[in-house]
PDB file of N, CA and C in Angstrom:
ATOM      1  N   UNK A   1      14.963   8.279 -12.851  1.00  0.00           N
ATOM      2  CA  UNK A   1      14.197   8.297 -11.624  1.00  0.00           C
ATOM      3  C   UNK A   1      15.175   8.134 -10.457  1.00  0.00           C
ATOM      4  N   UNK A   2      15.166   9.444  -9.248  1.00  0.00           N
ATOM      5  CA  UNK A   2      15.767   9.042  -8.386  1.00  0.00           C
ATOM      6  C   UNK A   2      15.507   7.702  -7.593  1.00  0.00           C
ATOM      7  N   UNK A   3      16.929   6.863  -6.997  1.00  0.00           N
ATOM      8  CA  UNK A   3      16.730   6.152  -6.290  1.00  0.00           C
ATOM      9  C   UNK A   3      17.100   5.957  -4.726  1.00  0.00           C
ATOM     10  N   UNK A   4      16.590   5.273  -3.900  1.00  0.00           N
ATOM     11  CA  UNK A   4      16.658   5.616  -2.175  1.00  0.00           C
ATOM     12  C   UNK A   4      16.952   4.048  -2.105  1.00  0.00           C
ATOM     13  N   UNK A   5      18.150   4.532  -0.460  1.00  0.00           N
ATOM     14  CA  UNK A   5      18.720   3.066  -0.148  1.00  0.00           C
ATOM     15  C   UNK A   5      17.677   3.419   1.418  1.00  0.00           C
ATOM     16  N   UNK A   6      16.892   1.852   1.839  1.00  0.00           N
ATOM     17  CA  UNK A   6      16.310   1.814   3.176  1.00  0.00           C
ATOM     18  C   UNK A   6      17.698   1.404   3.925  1.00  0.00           C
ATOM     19  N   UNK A   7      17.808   2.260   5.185  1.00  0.00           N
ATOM     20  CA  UNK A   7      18.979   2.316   6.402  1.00  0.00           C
ATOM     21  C   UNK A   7      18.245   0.794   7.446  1.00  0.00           C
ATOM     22  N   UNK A   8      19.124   0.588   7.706  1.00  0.00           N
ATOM     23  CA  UNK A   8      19.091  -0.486   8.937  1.00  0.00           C
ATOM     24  C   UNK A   8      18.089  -0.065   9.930  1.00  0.00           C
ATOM     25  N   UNK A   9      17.856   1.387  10.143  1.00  0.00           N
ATOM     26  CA  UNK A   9      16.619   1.828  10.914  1.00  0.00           C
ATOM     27  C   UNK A   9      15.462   2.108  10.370  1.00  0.00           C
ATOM     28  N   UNK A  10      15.330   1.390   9.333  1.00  0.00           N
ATOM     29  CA  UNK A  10      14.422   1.692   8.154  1.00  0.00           C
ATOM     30  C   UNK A  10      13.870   3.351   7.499  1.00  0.00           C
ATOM     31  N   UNK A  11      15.015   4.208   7.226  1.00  0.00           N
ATOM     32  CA  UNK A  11      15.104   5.123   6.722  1.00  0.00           C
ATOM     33  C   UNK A  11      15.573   5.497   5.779  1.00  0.00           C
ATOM     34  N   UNK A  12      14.921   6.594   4.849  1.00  0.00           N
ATOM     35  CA  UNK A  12      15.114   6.740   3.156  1.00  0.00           C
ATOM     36  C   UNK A  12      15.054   8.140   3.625  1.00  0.00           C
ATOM     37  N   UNK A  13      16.074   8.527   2.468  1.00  0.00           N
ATOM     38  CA  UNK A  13      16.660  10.163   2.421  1.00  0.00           C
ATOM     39  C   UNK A  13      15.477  10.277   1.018  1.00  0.00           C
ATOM     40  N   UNK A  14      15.185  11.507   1.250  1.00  0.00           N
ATOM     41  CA  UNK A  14      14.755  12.069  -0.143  1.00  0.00           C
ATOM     42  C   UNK A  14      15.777  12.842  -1.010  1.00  0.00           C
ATOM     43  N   UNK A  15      15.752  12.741  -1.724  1.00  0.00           N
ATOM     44  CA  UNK A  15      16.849  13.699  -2.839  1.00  0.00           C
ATOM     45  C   UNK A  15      16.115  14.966  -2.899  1.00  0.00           C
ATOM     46  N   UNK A  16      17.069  15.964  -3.560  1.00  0.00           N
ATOM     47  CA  UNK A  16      16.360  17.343  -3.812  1.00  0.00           C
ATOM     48  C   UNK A  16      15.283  17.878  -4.583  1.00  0.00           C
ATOM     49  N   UNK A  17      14.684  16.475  -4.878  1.00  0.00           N
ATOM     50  CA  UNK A  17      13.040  16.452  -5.426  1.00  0.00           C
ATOM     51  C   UNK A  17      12.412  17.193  -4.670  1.00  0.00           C
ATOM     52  N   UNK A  18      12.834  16.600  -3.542  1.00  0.00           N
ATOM     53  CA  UNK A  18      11.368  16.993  -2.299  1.00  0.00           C
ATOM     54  C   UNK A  18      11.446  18.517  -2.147  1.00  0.00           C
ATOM     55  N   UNK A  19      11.999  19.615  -2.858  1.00  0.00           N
ATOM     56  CA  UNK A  19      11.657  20.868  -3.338  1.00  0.00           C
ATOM     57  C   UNK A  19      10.511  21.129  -4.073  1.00  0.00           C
ATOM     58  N   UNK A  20      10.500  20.155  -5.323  1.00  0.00           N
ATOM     59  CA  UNK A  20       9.346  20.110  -5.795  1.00  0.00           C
ATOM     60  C   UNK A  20       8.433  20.140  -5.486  1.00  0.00           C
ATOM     61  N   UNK A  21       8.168  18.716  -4.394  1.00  0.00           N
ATOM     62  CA  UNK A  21       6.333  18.403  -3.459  1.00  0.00           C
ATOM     63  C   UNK A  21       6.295  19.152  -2.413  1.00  0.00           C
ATOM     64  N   UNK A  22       7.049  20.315  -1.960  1.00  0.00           N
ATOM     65  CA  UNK A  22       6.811  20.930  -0.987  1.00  0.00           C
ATOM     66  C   UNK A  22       6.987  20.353   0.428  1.00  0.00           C
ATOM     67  N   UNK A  23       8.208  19.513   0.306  1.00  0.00           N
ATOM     68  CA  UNK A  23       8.505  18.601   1.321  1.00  0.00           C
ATOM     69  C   UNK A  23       9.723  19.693   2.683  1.00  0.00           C
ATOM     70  N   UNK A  24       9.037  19.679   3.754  1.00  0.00           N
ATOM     71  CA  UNK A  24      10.108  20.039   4.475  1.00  0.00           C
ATOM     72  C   UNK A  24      10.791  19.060   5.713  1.00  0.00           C
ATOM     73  N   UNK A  25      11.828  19.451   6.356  1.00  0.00           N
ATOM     74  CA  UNK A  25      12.554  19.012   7.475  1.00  0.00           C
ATOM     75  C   UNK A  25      10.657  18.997   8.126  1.00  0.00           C
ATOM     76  N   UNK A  26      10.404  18.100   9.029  1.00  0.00           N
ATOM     77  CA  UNK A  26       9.637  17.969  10.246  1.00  0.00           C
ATOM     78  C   UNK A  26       8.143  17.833   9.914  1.00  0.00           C
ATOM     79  N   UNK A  27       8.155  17.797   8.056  1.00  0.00           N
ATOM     80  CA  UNK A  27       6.629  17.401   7.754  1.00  0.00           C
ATOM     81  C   UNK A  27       6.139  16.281   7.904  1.00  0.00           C
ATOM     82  N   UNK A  28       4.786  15.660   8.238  1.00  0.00           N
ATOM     83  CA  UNK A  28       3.953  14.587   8.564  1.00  0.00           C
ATOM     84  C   UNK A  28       3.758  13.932   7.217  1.00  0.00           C
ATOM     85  N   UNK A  29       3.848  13.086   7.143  1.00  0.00           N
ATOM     86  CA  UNK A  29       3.418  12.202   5.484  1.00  0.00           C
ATOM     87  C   UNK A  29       2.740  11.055   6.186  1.00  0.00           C
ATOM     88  N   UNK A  30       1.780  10.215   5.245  1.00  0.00           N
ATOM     89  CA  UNK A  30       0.644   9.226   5.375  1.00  0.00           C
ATOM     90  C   UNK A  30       1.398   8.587   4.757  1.00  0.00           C
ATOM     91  N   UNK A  31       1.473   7.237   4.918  1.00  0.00           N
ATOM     92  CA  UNK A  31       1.860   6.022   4.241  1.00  0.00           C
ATOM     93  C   UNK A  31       1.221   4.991   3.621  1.00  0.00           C
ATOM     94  N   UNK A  32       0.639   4.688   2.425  1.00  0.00           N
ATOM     95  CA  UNK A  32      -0.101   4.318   1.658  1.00  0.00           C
ATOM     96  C   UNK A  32      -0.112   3.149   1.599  1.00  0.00           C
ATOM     97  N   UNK A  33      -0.054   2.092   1.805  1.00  0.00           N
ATOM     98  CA  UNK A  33       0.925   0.413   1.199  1.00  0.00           C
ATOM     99  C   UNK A  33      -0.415   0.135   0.014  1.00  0.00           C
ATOM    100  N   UNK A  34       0.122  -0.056  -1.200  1.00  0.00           N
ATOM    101  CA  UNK A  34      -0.453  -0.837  -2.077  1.00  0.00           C
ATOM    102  C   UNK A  34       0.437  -2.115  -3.198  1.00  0.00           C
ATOM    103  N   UNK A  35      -0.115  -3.091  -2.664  1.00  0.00           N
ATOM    104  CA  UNK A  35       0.727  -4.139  -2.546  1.00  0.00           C
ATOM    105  C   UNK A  35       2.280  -4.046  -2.462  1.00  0.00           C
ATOM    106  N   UNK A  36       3.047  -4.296  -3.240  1.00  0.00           N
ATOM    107  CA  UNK A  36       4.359  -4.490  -2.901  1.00  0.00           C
ATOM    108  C   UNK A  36       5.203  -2.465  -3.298  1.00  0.00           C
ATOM    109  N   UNK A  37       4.169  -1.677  -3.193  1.00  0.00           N
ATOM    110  CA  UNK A  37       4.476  -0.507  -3.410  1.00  0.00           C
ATOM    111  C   UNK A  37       4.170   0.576  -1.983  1.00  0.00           C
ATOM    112  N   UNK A  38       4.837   1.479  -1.466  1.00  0.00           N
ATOM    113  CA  UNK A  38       4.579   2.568  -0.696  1.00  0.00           C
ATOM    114  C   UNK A  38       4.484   3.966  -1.264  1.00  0.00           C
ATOM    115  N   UNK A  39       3.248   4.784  -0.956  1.00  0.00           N
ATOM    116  CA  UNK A  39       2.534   6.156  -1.636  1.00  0.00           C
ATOM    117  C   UNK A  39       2.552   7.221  -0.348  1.00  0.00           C
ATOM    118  N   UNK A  40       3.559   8.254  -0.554  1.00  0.00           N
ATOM    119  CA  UNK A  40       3.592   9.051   0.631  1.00  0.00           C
ATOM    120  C   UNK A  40       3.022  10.235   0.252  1.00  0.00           C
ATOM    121  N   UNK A  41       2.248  10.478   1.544  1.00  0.00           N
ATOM    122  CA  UNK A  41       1.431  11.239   1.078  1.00  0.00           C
ATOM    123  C   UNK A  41       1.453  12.715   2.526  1.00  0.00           C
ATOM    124  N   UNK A  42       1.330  14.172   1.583  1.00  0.00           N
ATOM    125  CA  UNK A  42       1.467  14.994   2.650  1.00  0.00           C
ATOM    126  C   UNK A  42       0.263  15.040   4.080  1.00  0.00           C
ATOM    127  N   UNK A  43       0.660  15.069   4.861  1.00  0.00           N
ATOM    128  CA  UNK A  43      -0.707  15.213   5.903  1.00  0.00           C
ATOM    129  C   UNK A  43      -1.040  15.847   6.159  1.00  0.00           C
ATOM    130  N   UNK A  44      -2.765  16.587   5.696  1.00  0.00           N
ATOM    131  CA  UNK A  44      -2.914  17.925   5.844  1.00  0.00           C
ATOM    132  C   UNK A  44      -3.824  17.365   6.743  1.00  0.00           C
ATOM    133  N   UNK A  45      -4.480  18.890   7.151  1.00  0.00           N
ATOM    134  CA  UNK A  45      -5.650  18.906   8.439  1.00  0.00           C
ATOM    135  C   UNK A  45      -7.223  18.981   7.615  1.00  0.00           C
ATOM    136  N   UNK A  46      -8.156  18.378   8.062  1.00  0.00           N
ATOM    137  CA  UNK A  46      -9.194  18.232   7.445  1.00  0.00           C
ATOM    138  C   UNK A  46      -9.906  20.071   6.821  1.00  0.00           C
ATOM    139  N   UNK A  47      -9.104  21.174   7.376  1.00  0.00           N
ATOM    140  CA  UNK A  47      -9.255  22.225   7.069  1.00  0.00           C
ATOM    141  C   UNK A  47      -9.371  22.434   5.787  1.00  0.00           C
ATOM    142  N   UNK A  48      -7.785  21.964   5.281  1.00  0.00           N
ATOM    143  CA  UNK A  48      -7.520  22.356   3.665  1.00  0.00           C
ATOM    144  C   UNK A  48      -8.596  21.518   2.723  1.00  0.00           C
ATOM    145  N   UNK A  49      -9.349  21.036   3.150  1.00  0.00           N
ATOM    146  CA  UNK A  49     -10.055  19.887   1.893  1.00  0.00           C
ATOM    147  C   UNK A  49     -11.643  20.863   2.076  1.00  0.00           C
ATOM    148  N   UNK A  50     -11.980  22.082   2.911  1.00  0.00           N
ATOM    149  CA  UNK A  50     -12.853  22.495   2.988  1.00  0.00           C
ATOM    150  C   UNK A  50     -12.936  22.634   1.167  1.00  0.00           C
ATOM    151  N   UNK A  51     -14.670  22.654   0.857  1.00  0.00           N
ATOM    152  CA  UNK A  51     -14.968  23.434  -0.695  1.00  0.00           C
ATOM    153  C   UNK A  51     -14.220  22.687  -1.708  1.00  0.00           C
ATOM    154  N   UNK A  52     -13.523  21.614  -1.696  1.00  0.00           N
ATOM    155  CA  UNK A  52     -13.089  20.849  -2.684  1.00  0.00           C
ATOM    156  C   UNK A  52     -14.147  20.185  -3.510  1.00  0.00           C
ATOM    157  N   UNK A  53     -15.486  19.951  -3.327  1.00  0.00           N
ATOM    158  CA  UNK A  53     -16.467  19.474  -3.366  1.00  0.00           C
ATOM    159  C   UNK A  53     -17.486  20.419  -3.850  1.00  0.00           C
ATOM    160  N   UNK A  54     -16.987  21.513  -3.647  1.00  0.00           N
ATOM    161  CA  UNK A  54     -17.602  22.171  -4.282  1.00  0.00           C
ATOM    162  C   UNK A  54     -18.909  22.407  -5.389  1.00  0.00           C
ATOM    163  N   UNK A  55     -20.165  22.635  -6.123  1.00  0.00           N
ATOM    164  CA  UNK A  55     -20.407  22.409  -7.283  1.00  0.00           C
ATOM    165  C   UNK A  55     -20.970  20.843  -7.361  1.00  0.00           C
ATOM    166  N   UNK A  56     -20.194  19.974  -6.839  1.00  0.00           N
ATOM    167  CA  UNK A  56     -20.531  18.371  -7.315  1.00  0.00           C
ATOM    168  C   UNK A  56     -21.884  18.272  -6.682  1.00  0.00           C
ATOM    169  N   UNK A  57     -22.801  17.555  -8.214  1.00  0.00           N
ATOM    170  CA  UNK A  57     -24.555  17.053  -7.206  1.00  0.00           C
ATOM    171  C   UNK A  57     -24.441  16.464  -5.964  1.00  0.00           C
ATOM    172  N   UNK A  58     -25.032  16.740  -5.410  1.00  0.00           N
ATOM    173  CA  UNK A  58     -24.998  15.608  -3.958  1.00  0.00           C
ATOM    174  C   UNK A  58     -25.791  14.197  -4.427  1.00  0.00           C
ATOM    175  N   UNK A  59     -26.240  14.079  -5.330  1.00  0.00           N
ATOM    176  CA  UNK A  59     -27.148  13.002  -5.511  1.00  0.00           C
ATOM    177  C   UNK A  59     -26.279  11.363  -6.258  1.00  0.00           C
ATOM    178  N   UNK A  60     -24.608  12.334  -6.900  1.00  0.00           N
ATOM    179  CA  UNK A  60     -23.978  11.512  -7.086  1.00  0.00           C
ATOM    180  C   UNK A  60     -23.261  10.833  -5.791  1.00  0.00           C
ATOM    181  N   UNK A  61     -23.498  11.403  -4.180  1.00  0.00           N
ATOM    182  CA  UNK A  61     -22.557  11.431  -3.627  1.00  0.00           C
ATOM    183  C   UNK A  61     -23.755  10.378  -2.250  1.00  0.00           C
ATOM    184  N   UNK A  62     -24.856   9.705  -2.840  1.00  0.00           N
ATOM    185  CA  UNK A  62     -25.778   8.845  -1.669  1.00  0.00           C
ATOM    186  C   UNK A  62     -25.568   7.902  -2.603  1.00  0.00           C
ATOM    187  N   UNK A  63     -25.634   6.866  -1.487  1.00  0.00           N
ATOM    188  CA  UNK A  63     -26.082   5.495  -1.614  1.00  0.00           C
ATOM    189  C   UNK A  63     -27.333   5.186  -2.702  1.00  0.00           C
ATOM    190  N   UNK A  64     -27.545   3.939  -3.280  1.00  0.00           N
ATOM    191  CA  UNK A  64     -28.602   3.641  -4.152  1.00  0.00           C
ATOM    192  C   UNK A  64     -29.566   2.798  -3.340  1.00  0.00           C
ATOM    193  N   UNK A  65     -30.744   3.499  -2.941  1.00  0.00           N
ATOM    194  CA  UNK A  65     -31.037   2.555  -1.814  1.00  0.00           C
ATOM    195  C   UNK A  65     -31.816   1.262  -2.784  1.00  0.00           C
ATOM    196  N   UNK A  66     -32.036   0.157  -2.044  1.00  0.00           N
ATOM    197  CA  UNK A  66     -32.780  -1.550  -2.561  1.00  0.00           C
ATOM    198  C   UNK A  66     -34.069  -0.944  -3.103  1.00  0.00           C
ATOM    199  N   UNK A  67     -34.535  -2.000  -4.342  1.00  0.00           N
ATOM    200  CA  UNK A  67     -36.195  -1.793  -4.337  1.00  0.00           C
ATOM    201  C   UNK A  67     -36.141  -0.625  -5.020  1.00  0.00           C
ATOM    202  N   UNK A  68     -35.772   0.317  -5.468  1.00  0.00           N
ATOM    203  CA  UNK A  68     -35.803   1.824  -6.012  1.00  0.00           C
ATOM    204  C   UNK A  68     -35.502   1.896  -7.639  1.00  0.00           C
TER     205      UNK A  68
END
């Protein structure tokens, strides 16, 4: 597993992985914190997630209302 040193300006190089995830010079990433771990994540525009949902009941996707 590659490993990354944090810089005094708190910066980490990626190795030539980031070919793999489709990482470029000047892309936006989300930063995840789960507990003592960080999850970077690409930042897309609410565009690309159109129809992902596709197919799924909507009935899995409401609340259970009280009393019912």
């Amino acid at each position: 597993m590659p490993k990354a040193r944090v810089s005094p300006k708190y910066q980490i190089v990626i190795t030539d992985d980031g070919d793999r995830v489709l990482l470029r010079p000047g892309k936006h990433m989300q930063m995840i914190r789960k507990r003592d771990s960080i999850l970077l994540v690409r930042d897309r525009p609410m565009s690309a997630y159109r129809g992902i949902l596709r197919g799924m009941a909507a009935s899995t996707l409401r609340e259970k209302k009280e009393g019912v």
